[in-house]
PDB file of N, CA and C in Angstrom:
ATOM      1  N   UNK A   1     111.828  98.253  99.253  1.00  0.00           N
ATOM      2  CA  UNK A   1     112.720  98.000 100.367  1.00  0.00           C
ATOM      3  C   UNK A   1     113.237  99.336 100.897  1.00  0.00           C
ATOM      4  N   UNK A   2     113.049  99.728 101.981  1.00  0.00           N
ATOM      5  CA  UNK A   2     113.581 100.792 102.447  1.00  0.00           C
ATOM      6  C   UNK A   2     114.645 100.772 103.367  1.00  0.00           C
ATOM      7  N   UNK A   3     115.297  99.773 103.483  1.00  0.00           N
ATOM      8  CA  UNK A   3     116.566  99.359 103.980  1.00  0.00           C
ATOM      9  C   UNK A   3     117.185  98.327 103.066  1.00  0.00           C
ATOM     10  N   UNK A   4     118.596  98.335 103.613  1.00  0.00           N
ATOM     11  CA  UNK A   4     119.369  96.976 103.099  1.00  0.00           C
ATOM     12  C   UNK A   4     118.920  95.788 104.150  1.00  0.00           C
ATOM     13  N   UNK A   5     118.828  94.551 103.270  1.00  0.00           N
ATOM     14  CA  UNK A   5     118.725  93.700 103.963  1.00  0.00           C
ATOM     15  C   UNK A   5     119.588  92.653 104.167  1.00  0.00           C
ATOM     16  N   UNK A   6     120.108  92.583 105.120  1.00  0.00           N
ATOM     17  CA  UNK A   6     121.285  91.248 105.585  1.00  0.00           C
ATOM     18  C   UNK A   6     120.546  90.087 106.008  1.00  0.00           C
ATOM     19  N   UNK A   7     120.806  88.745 105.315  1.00  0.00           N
ATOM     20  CA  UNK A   7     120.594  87.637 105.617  1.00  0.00           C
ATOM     21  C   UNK A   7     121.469  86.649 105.977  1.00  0.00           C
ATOM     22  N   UNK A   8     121.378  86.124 107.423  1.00  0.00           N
ATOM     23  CA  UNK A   8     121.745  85.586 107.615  1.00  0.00           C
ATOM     24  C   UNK A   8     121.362  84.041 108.449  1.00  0.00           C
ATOM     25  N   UNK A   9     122.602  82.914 108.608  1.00  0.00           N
ATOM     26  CA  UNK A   9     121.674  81.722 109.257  1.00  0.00           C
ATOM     27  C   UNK A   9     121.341  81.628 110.581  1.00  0.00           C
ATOM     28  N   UNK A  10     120.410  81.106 110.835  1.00  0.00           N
ATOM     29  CA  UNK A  10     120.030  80.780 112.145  1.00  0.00           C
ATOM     30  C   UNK A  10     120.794  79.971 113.150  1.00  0.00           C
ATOM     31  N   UNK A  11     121.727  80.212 114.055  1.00  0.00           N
ATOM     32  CA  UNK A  11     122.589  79.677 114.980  1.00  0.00           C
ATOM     33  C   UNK A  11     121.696  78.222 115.268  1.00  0.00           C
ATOM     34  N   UNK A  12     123.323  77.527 115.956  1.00  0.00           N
ATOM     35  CA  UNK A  12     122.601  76.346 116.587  1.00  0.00           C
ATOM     36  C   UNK A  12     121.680  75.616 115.720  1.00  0.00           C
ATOM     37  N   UNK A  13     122.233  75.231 113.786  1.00  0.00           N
ATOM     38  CA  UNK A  13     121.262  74.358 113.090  1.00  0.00           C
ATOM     39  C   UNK A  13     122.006  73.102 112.793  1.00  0.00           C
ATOM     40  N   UNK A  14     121.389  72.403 113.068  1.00  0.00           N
ATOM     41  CA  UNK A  14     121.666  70.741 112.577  1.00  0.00           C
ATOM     42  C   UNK A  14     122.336  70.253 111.214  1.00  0.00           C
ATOM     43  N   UNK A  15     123.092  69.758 111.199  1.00  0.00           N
ATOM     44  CA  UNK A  15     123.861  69.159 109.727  1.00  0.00           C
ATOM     45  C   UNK A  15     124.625  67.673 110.001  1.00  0.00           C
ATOM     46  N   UNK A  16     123.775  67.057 109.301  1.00  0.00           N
ATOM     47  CA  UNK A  16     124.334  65.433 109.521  1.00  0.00           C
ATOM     48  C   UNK A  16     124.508  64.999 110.666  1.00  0.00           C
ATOM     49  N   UNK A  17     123.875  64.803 111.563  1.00  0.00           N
ATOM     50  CA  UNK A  17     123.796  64.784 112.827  1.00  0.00           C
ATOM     51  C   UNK A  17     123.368  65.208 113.998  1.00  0.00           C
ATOM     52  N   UNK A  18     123.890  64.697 115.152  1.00  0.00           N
ATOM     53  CA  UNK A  18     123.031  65.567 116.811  1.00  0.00           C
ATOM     54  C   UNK A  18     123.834  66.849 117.318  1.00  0.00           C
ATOM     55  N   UNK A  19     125.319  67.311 116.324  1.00  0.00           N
ATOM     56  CA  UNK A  19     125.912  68.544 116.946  1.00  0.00           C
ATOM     57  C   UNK A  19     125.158  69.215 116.431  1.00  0.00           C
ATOM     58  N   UNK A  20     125.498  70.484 117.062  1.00  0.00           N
ATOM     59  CA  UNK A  20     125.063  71.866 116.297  1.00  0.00           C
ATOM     60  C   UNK A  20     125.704  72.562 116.146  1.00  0.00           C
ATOM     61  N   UNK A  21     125.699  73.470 114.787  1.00  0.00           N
ATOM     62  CA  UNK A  21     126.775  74.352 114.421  1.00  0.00           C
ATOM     63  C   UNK A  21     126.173  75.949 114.279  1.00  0.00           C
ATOM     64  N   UNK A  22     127.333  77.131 114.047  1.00  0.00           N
ATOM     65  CA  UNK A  22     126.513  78.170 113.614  1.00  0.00           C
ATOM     66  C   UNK A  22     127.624  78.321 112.312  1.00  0.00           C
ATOM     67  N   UNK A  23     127.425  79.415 111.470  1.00  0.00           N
ATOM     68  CA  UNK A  23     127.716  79.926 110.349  1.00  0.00           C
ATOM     69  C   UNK A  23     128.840  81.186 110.864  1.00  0.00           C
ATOM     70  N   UNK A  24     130.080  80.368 110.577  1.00  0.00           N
ATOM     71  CA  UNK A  24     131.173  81.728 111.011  1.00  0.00           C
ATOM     72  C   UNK A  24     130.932  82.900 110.741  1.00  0.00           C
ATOM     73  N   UNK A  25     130.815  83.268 108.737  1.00  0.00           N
ATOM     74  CA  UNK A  25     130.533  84.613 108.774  1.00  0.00           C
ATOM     75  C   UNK A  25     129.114  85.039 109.189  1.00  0.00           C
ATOM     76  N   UNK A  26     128.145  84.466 108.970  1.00  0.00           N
ATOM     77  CA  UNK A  26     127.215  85.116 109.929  1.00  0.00           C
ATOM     78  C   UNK A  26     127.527  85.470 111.364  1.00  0.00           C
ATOM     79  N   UNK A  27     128.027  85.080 112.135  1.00  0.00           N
ATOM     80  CA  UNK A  27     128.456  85.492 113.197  1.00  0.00           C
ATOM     81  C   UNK A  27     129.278  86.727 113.625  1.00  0.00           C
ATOM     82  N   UNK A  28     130.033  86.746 112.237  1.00  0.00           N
ATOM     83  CA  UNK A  28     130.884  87.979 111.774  1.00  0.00           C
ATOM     84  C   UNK A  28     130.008  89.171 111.812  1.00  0.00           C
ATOM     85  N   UNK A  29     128.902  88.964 110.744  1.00  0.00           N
ATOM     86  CA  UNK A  29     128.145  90.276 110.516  1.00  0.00           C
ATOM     87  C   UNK A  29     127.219  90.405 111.954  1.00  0.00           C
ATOM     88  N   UNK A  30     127.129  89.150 112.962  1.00  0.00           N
ATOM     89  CA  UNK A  30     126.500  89.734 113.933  1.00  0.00           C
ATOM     90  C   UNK A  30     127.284  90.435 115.011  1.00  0.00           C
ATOM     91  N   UNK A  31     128.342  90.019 115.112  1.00  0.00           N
ATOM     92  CA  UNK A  31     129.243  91.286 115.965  1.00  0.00           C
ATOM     93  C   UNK A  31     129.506  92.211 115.397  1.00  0.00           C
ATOM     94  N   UNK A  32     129.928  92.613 113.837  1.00  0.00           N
ATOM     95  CA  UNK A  32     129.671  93.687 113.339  1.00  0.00           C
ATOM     96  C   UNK A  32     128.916  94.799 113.768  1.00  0.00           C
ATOM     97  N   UNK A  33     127.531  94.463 113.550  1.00  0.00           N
ATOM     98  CA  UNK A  33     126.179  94.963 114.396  1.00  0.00           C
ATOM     99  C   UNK A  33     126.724  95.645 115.836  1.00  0.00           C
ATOM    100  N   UNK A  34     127.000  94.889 116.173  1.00  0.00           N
ATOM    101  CA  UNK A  34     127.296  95.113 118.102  1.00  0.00           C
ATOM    102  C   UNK A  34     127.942  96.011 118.115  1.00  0.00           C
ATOM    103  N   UNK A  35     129.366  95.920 117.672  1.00  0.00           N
ATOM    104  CA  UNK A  35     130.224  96.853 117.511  1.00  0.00           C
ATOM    105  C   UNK A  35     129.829  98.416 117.037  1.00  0.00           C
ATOM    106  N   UNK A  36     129.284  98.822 115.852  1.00  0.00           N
ATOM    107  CA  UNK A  36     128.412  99.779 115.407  1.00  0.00           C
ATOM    108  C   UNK A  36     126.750  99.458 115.491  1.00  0.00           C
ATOM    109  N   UNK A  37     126.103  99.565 116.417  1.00  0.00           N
ATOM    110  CA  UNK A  37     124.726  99.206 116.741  1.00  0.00           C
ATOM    111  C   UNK A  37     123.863 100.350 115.495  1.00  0.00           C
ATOM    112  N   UNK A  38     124.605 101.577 115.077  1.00  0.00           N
ATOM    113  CA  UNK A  38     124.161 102.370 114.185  1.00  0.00           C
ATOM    114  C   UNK A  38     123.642 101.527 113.148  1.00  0.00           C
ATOM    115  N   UNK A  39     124.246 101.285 112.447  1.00  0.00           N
ATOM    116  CA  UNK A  39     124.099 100.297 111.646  1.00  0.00           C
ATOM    117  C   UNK A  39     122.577  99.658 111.438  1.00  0.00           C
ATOM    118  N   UNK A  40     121.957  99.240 112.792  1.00  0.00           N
ATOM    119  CA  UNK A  40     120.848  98.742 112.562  1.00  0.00           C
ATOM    120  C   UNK A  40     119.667  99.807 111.991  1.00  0.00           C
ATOM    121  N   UNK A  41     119.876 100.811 112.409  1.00  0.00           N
ATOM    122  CA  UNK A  41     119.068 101.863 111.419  1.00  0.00           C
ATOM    123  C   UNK A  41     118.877 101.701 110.116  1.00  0.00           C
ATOM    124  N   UNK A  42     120.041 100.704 108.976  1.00  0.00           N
ATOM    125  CA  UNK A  42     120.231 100.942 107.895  1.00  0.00           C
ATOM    126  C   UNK A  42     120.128  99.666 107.420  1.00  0.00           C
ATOM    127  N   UNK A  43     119.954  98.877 107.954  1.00  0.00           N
ATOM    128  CA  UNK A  43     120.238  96.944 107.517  1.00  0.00           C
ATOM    129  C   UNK A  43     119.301  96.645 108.390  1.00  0.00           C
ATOM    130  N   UNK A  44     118.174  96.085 107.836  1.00  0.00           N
ATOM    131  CA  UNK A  44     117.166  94.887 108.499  1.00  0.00           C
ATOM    132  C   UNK A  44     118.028  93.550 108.233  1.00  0.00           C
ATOM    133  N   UNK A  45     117.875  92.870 109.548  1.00  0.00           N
ATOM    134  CA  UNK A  45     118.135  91.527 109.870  1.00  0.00           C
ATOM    135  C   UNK A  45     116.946  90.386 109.624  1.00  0.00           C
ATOM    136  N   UNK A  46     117.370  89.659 108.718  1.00  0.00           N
ATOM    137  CA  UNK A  46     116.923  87.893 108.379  1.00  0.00           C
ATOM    138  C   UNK A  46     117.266  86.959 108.163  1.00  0.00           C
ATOM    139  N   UNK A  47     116.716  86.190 109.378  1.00  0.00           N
ATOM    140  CA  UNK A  47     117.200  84.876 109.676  1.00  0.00           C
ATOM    141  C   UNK A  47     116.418  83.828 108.702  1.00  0.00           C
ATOM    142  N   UNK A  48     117.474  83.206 108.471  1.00  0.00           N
ATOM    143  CA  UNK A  48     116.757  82.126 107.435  1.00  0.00           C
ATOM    144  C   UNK A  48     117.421  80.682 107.891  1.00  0.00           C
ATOM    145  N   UNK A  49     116.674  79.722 107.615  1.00  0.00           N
ATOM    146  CA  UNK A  49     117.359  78.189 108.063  1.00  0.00           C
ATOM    147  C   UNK A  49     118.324  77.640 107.548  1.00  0.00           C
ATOM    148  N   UNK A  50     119.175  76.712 107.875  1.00  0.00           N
ATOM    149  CA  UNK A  50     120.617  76.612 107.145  1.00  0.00           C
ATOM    150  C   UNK A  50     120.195  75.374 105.946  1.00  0.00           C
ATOM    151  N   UNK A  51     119.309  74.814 106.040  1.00  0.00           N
ATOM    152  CA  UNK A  51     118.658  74.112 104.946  1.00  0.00           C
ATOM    153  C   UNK A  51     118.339  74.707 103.672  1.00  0.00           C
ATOM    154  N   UNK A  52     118.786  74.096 102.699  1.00  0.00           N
ATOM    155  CA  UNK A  52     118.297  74.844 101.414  1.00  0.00           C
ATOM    156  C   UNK A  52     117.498  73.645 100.741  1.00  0.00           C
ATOM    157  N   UNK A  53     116.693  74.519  99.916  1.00  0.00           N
ATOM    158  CA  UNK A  53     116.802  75.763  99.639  1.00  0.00           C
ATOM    159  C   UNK A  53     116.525  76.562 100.568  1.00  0.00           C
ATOM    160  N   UNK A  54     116.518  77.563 100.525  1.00  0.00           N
ATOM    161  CA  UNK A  54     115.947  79.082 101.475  1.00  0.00           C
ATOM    162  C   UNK A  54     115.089  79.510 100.760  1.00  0.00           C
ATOM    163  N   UNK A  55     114.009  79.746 101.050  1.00  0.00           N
ATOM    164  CA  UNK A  55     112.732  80.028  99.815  1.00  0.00           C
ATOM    165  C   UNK A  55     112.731  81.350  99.649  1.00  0.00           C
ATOM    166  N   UNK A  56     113.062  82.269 101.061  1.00  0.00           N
ATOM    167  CA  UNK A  56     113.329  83.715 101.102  1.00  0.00           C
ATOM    168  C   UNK A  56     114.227  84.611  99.930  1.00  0.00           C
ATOM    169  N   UNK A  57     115.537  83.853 100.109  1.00  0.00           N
ATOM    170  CA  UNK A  57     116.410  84.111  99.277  1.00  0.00           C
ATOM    171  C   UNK A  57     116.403  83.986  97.741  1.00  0.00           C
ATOM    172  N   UNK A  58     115.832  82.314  97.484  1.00  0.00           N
ATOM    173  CA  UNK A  58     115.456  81.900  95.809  1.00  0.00           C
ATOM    174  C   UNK A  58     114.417  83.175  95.534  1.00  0.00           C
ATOM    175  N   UNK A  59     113.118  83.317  96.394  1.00  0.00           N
ATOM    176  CA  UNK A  59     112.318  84.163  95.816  1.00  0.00           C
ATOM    177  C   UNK A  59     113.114  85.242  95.578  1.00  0.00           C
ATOM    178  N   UNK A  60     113.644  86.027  96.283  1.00  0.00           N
ATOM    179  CA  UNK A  60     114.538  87.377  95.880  1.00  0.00           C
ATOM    180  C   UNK A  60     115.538  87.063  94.681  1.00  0.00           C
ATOM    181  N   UNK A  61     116.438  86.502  94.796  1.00  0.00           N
ATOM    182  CA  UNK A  61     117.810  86.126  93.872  1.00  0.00           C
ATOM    183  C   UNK A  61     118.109  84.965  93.217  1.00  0.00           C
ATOM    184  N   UNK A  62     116.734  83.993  92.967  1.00  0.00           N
ATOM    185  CA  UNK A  62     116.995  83.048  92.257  1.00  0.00           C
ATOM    186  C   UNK A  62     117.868  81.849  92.949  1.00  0.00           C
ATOM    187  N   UNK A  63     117.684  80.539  92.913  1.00  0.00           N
ATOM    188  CA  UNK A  63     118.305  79.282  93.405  1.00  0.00           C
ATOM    189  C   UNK A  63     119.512  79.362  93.671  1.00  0.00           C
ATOM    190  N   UNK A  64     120.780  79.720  92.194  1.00  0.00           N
ATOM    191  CA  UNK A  64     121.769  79.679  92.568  1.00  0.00           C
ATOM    192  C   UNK A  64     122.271  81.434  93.702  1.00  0.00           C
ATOM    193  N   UNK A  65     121.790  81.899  94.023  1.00  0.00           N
ATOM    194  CA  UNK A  65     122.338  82.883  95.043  1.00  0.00           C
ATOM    195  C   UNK A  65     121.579  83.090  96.117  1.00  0.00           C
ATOM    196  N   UNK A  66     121.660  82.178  97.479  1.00  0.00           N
ATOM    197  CA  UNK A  66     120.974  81.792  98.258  1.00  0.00           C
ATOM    198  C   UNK A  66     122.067  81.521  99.649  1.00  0.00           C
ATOM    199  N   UNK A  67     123.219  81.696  99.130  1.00  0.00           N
ATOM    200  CA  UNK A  67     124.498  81.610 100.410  1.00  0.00           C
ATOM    201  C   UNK A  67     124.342  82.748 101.293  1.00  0.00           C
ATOM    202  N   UNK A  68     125.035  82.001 102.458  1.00  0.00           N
ATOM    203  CA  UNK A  68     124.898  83.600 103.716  1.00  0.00           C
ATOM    204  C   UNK A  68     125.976  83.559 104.525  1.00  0.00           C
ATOM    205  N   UNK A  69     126.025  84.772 104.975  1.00  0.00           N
ATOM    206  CA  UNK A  69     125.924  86.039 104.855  1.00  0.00           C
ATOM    207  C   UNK A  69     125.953  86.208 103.220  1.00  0.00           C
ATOM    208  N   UNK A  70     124.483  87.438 102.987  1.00  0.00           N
ATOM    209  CA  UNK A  70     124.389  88.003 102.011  1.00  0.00           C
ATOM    210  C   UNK A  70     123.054  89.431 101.905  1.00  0.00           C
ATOM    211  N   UNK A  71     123.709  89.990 101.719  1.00  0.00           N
ATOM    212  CA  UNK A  71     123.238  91.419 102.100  1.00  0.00           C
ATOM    213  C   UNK A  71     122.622  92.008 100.317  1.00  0.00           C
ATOM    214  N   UNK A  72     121.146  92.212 100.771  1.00  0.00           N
ATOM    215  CA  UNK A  72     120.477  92.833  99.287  1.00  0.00           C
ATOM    216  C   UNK A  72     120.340  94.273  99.320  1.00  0.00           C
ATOM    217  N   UNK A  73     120.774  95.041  98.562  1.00  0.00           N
ATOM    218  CA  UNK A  73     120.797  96.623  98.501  1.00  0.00           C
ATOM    219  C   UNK A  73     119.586  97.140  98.354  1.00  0.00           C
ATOM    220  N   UNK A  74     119.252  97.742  99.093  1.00  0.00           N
ATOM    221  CA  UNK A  74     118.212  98.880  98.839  1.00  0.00           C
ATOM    222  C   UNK A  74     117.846  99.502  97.667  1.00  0.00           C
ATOM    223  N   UNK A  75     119.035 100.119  97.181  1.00  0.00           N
ATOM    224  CA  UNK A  75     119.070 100.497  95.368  1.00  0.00           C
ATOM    225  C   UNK A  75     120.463 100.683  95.172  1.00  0.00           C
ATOM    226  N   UNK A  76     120.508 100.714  93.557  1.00  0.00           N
ATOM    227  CA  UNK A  76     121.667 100.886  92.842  1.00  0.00           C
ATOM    228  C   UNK A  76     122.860 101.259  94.057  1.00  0.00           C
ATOM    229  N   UNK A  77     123.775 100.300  94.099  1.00  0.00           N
ATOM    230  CA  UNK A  77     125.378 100.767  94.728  1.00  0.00           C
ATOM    231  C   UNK A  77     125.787 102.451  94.319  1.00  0.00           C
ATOM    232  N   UNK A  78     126.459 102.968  95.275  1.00  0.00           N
ATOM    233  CA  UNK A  78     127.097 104.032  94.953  1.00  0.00           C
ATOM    234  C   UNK A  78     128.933 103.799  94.267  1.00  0.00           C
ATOM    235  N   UNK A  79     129.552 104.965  94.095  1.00  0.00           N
ATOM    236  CA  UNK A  79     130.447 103.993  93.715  1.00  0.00           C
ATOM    237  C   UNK A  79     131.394 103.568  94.501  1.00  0.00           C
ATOM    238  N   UNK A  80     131.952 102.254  94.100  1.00  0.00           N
ATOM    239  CA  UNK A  80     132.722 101.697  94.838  1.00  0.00           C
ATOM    240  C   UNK A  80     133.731 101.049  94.719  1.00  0.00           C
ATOM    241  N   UNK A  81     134.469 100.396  95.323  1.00  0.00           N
ATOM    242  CA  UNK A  81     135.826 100.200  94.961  1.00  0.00           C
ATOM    243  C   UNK A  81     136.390  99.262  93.964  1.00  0.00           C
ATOM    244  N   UNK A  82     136.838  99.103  93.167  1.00  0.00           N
ATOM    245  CA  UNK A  82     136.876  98.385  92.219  1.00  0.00           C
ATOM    246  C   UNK A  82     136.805  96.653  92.424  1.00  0.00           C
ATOM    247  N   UNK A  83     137.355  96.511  93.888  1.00  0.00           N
ATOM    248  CA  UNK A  83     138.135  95.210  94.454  1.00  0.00           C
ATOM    249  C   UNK A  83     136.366  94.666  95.083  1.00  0.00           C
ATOM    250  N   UNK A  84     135.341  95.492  94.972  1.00  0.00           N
ATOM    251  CA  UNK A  84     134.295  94.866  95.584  1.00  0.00           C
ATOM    252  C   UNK A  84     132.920  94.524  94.645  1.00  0.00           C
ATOM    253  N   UNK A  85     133.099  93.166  95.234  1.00  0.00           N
ATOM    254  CA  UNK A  85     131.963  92.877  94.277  1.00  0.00           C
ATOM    255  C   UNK A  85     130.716  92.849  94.435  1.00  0.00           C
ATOM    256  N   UNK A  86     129.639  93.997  93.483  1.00  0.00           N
ATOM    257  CA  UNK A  86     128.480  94.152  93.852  1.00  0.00           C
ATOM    258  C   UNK A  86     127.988  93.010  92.745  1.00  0.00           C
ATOM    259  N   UNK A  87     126.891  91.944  93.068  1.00  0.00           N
ATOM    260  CA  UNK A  87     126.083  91.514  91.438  1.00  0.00           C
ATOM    261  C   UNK A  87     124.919  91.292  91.493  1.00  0.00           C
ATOM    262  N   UNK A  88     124.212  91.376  90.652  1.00  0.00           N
ATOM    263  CA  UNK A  88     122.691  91.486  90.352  1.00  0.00           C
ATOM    264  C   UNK A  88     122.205  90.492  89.892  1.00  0.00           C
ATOM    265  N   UNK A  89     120.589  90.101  90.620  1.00  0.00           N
ATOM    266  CA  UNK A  89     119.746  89.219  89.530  1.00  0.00           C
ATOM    267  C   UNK A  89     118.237  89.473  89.981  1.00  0.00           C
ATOM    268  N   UNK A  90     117.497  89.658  89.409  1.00  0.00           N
ATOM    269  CA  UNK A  90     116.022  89.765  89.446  1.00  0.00           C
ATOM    270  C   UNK A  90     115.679  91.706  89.752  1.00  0.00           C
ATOM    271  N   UNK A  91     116.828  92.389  89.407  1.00  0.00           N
ATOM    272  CA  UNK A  91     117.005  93.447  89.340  1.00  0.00           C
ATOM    273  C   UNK A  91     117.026  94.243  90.581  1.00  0.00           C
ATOM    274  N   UNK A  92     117.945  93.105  91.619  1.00  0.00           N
ATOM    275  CA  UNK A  92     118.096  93.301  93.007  1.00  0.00           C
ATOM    276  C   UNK A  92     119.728  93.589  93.005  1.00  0.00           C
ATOM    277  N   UNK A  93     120.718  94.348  93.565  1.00  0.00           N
ATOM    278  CA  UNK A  93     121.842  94.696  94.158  1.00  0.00           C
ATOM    279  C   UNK A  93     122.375  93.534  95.270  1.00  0.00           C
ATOM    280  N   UNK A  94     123.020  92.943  95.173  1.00  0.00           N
ATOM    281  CA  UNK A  94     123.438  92.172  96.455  1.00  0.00           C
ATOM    282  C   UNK A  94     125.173  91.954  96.437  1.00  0.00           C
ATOM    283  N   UNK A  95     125.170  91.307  97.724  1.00  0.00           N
ATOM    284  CA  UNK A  95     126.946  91.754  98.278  1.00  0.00           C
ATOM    285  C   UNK A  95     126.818  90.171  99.105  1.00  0.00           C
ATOM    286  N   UNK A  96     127.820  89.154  98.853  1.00  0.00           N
ATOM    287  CA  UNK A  96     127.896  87.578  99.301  1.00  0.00           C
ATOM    288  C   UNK A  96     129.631  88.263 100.122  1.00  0.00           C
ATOM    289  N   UNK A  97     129.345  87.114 101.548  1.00  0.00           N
ATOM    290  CA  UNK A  97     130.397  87.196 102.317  1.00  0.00           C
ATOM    291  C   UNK A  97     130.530  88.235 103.383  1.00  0.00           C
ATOM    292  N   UNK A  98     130.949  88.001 104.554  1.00  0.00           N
ATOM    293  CA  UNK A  98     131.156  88.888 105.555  1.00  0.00           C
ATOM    294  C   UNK A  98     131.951  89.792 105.020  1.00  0.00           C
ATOM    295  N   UNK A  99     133.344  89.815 104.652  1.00  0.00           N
ATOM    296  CA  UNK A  99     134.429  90.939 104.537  1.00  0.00           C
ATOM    297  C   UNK A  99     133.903  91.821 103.705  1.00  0.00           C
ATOM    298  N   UNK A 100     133.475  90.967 102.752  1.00  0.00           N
ATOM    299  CA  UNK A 100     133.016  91.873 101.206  1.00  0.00           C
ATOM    300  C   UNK A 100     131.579  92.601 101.942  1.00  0.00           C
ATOM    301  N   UNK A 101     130.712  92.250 102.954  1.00  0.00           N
ATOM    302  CA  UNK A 101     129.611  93.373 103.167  1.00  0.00           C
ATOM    303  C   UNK A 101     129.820  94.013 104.208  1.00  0.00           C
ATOM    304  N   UNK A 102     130.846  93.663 104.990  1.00  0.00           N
ATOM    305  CA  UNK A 102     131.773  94.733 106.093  1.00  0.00           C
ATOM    306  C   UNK A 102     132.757  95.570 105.283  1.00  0.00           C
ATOM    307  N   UNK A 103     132.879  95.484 104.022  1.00  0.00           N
ATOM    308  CA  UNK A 103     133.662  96.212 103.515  1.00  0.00           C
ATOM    309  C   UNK A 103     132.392  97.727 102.837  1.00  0.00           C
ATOM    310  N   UNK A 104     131.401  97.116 102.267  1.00  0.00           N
ATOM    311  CA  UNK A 104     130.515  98.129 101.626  1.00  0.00           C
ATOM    312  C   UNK A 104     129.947  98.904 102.645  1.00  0.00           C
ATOM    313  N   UNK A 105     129.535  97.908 104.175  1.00  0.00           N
ATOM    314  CA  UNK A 105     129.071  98.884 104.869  1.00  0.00           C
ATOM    315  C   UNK A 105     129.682 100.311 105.153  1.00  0.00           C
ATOM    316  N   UNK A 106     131.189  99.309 105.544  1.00  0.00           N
ATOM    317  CA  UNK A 106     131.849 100.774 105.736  1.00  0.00           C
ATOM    318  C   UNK A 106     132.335 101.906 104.987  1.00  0.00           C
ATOM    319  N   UNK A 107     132.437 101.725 103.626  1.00  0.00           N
ATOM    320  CA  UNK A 107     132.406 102.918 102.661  1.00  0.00           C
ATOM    321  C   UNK A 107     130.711 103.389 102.442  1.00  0.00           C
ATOM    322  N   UNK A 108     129.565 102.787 102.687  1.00  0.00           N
ATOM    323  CA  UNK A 108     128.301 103.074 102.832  1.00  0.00           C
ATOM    324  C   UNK A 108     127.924 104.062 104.069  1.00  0.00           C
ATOM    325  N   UNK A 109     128.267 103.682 104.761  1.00  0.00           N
ATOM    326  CA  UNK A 109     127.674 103.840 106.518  1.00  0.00           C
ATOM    327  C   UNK A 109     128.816 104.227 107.432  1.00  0.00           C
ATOM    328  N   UNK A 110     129.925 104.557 106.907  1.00  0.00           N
ATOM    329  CA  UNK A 110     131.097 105.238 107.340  1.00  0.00           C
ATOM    330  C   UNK A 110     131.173 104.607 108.906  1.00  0.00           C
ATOM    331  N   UNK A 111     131.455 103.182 108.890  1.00  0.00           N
ATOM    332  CA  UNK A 111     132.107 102.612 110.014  1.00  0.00           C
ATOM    333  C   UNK A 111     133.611 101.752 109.890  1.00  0.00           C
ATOM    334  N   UNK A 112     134.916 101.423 110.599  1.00  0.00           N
ATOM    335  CA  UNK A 112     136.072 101.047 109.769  1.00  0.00           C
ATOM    336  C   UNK A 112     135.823  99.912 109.160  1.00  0.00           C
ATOM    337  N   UNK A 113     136.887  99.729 108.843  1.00  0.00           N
ATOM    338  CA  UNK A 113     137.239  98.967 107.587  1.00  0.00           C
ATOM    339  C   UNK A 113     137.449  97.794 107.918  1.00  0.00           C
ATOM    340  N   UNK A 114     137.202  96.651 107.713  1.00  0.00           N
ATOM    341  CA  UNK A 114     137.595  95.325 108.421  1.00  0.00           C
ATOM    342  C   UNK A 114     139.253  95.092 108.020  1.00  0.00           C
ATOM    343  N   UNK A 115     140.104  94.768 108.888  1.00  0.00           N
ATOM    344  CA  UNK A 115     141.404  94.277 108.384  1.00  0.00           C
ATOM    345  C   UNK A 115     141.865  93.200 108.916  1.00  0.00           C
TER     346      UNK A 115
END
């Protein structure tokens, strides 16, 4: 992997019905993006369906860690703040939740801080 990769859901997916919804924090990490467009230099974007499983995700991180927004590290975290949680499985780095991967970006990729 020569980037981090952010996964997130595909807007406008179906759940129990004819509305359609999107995924708040995904939406989060996509204005994120906008806001610092830099960023895309360093994070490949993937869209995955809001149906699970996600086969993308199980293949990378196993069944139970398949929620999104969720961002897989490139390699080993640098260090970081105690309050953030990096965790591992299949000997992959990953970061669950908008705040918590708007938080790494920006001690990563020196953009602010979400508050």
């Amino acid at each position: 992997m020569n980037r981090d990769q952010l996964y997130l859901i595909k807007p406008d997916f179906l759940d129990r019905g004819s509305k359609t919804f999107f995924c708040p924090g995904c939406a989060q990490m996509v204005g994120l993006l906008e806001y610092y467009p830099a960023l895309k230099q360093n994070v490949e974007i993937q869209l995955v369906d809001f149906q699970r499983p996600r086969p993308a995700l199980v293949a990378l991180l196993g069944e139970q860690n398949q929620s999104c927004p969720i961002l897989i590290l490139r390699s080993a975290p640098p260090n970081l703040s105690a309050n953030l949680e990096v965790r591992q499985a299949n000997g992959l780095y990953f970061i669950e939740g908008a705040e918590e991967i708007a938080t790494y970006l920006a001690h990563t990729y020196a953009t602010g801080l979400p508050r």
